[in-house]
N, C-alpha and C. Protein backbone atom coordinates (compact mmCIF):
# COMPACT_ATOMS: atom_id res chain seq x y z
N UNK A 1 -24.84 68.78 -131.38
CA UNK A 1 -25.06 68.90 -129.96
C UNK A 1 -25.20 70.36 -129.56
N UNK A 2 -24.22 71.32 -130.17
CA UNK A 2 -24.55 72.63 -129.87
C UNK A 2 -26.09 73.35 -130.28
N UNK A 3 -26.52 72.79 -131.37
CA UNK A 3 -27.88 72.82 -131.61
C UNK A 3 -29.10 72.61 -130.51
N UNK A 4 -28.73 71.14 -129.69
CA UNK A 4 -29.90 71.08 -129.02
C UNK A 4 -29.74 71.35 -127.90
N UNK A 5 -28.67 71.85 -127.42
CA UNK A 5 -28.15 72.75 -125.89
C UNK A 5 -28.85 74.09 -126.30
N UNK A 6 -28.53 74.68 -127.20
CA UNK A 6 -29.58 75.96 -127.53
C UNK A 6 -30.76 75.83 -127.16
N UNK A 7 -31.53 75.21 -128.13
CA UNK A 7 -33.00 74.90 -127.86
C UNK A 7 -33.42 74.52 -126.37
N UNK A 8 -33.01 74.11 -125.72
CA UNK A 8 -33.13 73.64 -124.32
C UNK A 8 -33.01 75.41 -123.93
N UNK A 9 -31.78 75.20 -124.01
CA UNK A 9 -31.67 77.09 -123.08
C UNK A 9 -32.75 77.74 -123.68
N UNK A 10 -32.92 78.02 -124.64
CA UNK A 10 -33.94 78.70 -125.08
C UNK A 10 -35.33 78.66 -124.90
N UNK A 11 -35.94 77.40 -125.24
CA UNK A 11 -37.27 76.44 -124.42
C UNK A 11 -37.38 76.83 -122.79
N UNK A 12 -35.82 77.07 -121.95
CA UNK A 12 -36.06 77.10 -120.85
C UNK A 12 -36.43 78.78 -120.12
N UNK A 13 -35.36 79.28 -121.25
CA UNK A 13 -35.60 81.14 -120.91
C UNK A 13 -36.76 81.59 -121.13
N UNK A 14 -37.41 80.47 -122.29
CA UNK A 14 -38.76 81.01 -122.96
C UNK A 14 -39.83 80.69 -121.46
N UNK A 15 -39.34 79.80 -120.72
CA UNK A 15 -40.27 79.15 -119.86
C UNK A 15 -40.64 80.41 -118.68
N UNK A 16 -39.35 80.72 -118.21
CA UNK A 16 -38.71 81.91 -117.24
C UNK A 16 -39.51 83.05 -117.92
N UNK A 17 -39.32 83.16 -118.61
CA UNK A 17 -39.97 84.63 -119.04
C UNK A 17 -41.16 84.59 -119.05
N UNK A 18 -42.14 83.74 -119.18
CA UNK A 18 -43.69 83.55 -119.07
C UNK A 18 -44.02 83.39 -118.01
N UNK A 19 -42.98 82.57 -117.23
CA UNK A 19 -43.34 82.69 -115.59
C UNK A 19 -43.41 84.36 -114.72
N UNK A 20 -42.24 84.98 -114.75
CA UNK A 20 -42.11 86.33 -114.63
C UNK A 20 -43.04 87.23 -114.84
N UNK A 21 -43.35 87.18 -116.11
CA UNK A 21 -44.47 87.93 -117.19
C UNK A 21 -46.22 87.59 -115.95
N UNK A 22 -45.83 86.45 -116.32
CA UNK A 22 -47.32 86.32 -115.57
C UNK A 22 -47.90 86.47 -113.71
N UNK A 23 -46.19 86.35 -113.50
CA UNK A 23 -46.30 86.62 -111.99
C UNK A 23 -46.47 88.03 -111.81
N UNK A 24 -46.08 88.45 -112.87
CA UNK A 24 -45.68 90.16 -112.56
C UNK A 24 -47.36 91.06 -112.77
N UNK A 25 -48.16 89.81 -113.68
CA UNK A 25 -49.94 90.38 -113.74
C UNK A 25 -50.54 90.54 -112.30
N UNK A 26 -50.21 89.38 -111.61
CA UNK A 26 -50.68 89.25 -110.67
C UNK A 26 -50.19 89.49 -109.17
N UNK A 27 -49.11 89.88 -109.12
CA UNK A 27 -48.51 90.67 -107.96
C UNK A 27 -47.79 91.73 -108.12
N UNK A 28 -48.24 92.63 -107.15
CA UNK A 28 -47.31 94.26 -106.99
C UNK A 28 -48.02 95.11 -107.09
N UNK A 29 -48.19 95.97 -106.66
CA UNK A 29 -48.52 97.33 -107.17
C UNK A 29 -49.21 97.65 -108.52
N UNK A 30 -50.21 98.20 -108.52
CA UNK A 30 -50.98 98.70 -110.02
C UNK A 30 -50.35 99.78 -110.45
N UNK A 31 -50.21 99.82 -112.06
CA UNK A 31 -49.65 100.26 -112.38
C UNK A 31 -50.53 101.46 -113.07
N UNK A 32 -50.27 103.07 -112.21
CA UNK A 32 -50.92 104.16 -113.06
C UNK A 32 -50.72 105.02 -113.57
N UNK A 33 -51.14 105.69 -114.81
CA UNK A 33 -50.50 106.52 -115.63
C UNK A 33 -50.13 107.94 -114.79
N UNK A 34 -49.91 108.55 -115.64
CA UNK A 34 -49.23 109.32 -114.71
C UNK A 34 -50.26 110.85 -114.46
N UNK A 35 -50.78 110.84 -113.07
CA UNK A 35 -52.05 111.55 -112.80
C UNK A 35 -51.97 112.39 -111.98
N UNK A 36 -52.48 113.58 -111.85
CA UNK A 36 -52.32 114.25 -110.92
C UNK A 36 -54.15 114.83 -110.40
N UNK A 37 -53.83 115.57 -108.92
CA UNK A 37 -55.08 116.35 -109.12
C UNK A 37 -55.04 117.01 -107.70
N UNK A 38 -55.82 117.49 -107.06
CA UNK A 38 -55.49 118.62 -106.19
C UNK A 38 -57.06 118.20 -105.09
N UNK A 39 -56.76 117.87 -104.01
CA UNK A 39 -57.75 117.81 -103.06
C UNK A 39 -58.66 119.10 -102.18
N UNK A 40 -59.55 119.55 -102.66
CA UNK A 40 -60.37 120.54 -102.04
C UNK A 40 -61.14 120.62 -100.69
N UNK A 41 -60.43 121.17 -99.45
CA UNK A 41 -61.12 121.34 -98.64
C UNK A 41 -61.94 122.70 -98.73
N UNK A 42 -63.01 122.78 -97.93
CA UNK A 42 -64.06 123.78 -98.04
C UNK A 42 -63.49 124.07 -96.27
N UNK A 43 -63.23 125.10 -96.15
CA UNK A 43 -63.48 125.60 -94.39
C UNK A 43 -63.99 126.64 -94.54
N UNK A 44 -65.19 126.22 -93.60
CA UNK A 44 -65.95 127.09 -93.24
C UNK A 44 -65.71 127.71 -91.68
N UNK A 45 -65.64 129.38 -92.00
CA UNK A 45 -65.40 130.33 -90.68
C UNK A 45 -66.50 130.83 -90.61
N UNK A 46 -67.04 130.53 -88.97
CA UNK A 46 -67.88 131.01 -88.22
C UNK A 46 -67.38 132.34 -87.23
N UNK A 47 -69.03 133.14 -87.03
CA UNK A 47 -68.44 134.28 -86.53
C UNK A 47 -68.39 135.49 -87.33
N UNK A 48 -67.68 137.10 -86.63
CA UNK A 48 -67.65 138.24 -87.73
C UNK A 48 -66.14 138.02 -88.85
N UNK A 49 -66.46 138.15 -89.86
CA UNK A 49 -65.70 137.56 -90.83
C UNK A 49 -65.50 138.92 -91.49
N UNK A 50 -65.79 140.38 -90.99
CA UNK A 50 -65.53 141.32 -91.89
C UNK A 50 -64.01 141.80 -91.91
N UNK A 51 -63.54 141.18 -90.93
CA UNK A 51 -61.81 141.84 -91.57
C UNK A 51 -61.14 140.57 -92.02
N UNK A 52 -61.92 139.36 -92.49
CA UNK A 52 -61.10 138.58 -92.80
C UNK A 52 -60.81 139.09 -94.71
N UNK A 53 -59.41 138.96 -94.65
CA UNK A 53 -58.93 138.78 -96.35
C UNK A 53 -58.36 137.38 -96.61
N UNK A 54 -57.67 136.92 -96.17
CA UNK A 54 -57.18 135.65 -96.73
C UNK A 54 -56.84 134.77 -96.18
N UNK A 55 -56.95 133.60 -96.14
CA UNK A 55 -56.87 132.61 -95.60
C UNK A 55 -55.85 131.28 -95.71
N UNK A 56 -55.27 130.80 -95.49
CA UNK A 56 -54.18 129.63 -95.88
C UNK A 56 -54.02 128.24 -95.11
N UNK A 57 -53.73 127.36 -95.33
CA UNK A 57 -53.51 126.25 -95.07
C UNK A 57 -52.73 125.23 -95.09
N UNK A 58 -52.51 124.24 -94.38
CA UNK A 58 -51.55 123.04 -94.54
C UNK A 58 -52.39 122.25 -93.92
N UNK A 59 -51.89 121.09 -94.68
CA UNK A 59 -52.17 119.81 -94.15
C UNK A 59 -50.58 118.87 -93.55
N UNK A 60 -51.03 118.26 -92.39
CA UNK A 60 -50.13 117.37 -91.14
C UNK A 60 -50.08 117.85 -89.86
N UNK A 61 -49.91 116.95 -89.02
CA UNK A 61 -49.57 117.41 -87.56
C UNK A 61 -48.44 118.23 -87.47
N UNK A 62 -48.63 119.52 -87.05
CA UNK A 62 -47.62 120.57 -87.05
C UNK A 62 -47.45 121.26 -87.98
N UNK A 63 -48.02 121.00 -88.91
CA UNK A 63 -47.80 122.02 -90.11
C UNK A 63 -48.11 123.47 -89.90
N UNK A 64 -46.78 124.40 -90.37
CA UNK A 64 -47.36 125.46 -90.58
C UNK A 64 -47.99 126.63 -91.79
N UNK A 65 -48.89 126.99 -91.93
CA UNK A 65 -49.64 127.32 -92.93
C UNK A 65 -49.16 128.20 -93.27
N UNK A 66 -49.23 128.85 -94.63
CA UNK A 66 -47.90 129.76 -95.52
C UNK A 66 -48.76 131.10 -95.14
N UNK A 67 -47.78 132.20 -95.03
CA UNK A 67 -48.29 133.74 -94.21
C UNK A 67 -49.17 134.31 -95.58
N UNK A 68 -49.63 135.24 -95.88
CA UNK A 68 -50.72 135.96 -96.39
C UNK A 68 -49.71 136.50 -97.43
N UNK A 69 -48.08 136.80 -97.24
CA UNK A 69 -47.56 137.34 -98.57
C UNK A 69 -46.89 136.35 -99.22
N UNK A 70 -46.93 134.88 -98.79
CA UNK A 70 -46.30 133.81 -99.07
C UNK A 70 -47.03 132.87 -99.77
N UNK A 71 -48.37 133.21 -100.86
CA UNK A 71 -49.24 132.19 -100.33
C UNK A 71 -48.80 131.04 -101.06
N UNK A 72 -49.78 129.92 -100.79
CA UNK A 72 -49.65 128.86 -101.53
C UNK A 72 -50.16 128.40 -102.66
N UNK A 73 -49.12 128.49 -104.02
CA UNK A 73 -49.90 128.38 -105.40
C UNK A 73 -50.11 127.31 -106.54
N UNK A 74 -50.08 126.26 -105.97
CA UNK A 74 -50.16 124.54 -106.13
C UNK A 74 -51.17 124.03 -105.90
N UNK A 75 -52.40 123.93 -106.87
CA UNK A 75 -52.44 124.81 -108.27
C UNK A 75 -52.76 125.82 -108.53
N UNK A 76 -52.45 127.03 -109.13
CA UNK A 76 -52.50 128.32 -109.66
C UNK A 76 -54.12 128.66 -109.26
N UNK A 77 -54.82 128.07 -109.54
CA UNK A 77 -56.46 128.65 -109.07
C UNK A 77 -56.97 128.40 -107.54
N UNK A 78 -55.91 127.63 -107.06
CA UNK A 78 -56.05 127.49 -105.63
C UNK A 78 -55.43 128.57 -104.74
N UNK A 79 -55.35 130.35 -105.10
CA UNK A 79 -54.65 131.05 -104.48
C UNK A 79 -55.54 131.19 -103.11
N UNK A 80 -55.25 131.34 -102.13
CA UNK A 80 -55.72 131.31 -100.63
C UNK A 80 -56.47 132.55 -101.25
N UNK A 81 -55.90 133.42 -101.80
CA UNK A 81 -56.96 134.94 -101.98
C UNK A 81 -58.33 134.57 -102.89
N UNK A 82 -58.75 133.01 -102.83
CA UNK A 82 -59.68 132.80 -103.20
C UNK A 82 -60.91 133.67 -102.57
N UNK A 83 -62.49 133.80 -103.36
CA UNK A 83 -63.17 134.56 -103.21
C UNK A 83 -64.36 133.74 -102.04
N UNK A 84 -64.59 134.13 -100.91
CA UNK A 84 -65.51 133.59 -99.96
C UNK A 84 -66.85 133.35 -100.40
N UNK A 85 -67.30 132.23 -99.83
CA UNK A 85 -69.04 132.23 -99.98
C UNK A 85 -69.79 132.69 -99.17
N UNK A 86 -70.71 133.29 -98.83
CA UNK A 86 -71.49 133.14 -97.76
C UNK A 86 -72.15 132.21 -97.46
N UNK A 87 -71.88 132.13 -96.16
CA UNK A 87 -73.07 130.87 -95.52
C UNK A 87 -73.68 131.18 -93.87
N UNK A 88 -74.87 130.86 -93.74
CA UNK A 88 -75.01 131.23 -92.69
C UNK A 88 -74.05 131.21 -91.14
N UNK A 89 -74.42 132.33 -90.30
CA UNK A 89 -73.25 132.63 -89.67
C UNK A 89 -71.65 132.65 -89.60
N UNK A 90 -71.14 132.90 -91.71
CA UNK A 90 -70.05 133.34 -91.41
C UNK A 90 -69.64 132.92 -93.31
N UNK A 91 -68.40 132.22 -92.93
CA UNK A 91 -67.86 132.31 -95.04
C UNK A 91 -67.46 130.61 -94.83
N UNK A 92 -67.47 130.55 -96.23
CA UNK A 92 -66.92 129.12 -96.47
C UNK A 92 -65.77 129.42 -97.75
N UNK A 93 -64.24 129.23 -97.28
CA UNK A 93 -63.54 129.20 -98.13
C UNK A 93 -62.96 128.30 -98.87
N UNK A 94 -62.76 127.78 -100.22
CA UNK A 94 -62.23 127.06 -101.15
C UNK A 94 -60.46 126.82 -100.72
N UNK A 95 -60.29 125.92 -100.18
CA UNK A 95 -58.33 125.65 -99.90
C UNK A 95 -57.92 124.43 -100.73
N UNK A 96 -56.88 124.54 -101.16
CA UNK A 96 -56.45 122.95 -101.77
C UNK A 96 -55.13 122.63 -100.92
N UNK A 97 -55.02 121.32 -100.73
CA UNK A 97 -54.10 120.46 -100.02
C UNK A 97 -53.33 119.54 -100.92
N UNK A 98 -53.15 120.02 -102.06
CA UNK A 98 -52.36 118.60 -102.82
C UNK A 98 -52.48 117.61 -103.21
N UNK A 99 -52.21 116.58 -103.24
CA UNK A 99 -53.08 115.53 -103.30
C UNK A 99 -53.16 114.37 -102.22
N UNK A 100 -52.56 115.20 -101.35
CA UNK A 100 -52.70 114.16 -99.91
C UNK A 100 -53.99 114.46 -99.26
N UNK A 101 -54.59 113.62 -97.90
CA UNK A 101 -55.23 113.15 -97.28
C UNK A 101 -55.23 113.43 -95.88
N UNK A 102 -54.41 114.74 -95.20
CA UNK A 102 -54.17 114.58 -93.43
C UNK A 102 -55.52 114.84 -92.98
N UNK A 103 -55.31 113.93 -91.98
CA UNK A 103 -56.40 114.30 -91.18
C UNK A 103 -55.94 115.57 -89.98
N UNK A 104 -54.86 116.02 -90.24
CA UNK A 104 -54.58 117.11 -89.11
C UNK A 104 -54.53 118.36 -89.96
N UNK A 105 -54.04 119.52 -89.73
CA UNK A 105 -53.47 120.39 -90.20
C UNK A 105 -53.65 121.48 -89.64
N UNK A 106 -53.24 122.87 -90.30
CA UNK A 106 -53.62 124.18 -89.68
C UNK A 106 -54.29 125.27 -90.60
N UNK A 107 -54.76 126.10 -89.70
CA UNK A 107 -55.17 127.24 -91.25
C UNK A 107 -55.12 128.45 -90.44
N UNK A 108 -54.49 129.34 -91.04
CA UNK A 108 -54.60 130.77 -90.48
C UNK A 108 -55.34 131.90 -91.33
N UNK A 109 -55.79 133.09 -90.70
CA UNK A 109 -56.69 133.63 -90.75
C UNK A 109 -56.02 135.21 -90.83
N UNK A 110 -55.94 135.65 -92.25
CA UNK A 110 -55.15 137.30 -92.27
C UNK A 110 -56.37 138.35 -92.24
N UNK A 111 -55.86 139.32 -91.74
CA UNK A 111 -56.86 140.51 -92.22
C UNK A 111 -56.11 141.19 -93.64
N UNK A 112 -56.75 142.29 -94.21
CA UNK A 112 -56.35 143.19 -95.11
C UNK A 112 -55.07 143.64 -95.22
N UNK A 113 -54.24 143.96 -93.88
CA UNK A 113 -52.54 144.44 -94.33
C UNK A 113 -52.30 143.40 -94.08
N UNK A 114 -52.76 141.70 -93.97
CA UNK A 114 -51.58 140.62 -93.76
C UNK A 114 -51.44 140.58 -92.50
N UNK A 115 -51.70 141.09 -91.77
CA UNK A 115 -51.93 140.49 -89.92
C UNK A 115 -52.78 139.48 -89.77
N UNK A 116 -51.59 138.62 -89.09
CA UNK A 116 -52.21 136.99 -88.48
C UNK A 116 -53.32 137.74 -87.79
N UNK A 117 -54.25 137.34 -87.57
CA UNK A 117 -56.02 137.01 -87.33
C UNK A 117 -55.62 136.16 -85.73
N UNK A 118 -55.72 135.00 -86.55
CA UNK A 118 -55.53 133.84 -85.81
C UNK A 118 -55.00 132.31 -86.46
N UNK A 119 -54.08 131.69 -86.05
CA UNK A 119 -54.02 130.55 -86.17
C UNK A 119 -54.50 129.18 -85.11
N UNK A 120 -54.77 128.90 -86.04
CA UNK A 120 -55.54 126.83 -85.46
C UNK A 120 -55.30 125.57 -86.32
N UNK A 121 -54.66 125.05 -85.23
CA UNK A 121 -55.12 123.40 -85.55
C UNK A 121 -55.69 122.69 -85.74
N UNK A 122 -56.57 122.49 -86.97
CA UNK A 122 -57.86 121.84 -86.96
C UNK A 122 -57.69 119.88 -87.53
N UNK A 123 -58.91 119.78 -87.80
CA UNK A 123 -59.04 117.88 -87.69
C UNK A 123 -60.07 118.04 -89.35
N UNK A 124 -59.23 117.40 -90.23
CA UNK A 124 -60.15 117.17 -91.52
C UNK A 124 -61.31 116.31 -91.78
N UNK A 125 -62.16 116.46 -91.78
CA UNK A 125 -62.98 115.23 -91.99
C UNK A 125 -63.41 115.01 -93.42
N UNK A 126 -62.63 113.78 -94.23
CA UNK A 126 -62.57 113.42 -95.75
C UNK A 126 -63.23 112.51 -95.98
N UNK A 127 -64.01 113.15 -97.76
CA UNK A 127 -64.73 112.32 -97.91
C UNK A 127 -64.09 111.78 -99.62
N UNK A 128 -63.65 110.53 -99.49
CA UNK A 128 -62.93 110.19 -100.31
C UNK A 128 -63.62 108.85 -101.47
N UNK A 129 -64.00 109.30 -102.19
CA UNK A 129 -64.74 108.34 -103.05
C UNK A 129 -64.27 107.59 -103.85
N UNK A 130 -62.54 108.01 -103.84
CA UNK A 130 -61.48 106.76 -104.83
C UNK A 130 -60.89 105.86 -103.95
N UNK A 131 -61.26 106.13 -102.73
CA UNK A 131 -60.49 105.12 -101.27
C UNK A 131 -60.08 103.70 -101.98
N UNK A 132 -60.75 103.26 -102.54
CA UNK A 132 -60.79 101.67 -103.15
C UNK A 132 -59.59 101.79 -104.40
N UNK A 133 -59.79 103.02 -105.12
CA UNK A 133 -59.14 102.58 -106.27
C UNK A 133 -57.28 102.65 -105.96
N UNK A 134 -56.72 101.89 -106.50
CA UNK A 134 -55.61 101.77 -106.07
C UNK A 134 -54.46 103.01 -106.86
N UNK A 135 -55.26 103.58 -107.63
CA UNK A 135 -54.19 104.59 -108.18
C UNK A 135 -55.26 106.10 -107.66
N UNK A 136 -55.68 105.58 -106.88
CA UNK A 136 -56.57 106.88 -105.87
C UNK A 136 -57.67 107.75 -106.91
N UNK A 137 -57.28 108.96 -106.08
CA UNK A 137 -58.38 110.07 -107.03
C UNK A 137 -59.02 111.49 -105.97
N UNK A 138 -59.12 112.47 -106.41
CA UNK A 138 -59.76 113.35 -106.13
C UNK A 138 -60.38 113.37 -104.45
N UNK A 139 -60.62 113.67 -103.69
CA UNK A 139 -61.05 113.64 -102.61
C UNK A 139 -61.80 115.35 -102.06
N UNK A 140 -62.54 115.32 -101.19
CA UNK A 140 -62.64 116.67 -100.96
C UNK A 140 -63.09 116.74 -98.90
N UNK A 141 -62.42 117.55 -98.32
CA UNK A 141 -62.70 117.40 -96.82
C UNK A 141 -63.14 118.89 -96.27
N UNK A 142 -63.74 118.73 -95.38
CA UNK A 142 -64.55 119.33 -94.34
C UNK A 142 -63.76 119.64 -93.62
N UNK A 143 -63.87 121.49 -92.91
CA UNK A 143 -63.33 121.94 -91.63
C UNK A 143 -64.13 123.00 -90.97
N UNK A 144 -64.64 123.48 -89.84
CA UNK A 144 -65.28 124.05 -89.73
C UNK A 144 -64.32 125.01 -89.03
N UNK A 145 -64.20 126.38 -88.64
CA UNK A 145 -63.36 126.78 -87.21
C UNK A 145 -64.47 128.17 -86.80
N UNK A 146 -64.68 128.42 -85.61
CA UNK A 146 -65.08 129.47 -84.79
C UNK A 146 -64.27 130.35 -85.00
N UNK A 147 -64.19 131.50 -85.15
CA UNK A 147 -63.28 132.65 -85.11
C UNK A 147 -63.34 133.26 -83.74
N UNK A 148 -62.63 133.83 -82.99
CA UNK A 148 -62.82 133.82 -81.21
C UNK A 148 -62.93 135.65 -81.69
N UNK A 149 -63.72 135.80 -80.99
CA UNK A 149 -64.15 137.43 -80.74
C UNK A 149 -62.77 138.54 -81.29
N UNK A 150 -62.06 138.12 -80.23
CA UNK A 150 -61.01 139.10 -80.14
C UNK A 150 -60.29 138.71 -81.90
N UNK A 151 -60.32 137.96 -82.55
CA UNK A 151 -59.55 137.89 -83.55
C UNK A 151 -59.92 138.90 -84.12
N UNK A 152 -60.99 139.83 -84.41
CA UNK A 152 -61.32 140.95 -85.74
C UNK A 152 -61.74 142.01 -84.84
């Protein structure tokens, strides 16, 4: 009798565990390795851009963006003292945000000794091509800002 009380328990745990197993394919969360990567906004400053040196950023409502001797180095090639592009009427600078997504944030604007310029609140506009995938991916967003006269 102790024999076929086993087999039963066992037949039955075996049952439980395939149930589990298979519920667990099909509900919850996907499961992803372990990934990282760094979201690139491009802001582009309009306007005279000749005393601009460096530039910084955050992403969220209220955020404040790290000062010109503070910068932000997450990831290491993303230093705000990144090198400007030209583009018509003004620069387009390279910023990374992490791997989040705000649609708010701020970016301030240093000259050469590290004097705030100007700070603003701007609105991201992302263009996200892993939106679907459930363990995400790479994204890159749009900011434009005016530089107001008196800033340089």
């Amino acid at each position: 009798m102790g024999t076929g009380r086993a087999a039963v328990i066992s037949g039955a745990a075996s049952i439980a565990l395939v149930v589990v197993l298979g519920a667990a394919g099909c509900v919850g969360p996907a499961t992803c390795t372990a990934i990282g990567w760094a979201n690139g906004v491009e802001l582009t400053l309009l306007g005279d851009t000749s005393a601009v040196a460096t530039v910084t950023a955050c992403g969220g409502a209220g955020c404040t963006p790290p000062t010109a001797d503070d910068p932000l180095a997450d990831p290491p090639e993303a230093d705000p003292g990144s090198t400007p592009t030209p583009v018509p009427g003004g620069v387009r600078w390279p910023l990374h945000l992490g791997m989040d997504t705000p649609h708010h944030g701020a970016v301030a604007v240093y000259d050469r000794a590290g004097q705030l310029l100007v700070e603003q609140a701007v609105t991201i506009r992302w263009d996200s091509p892993h939106a679907a995938d459930p363990c995400g991916g790479p994204s890159s967003g749009r900011v434009t800002m005016r530089l107001p006269a008196s800033a340089v």
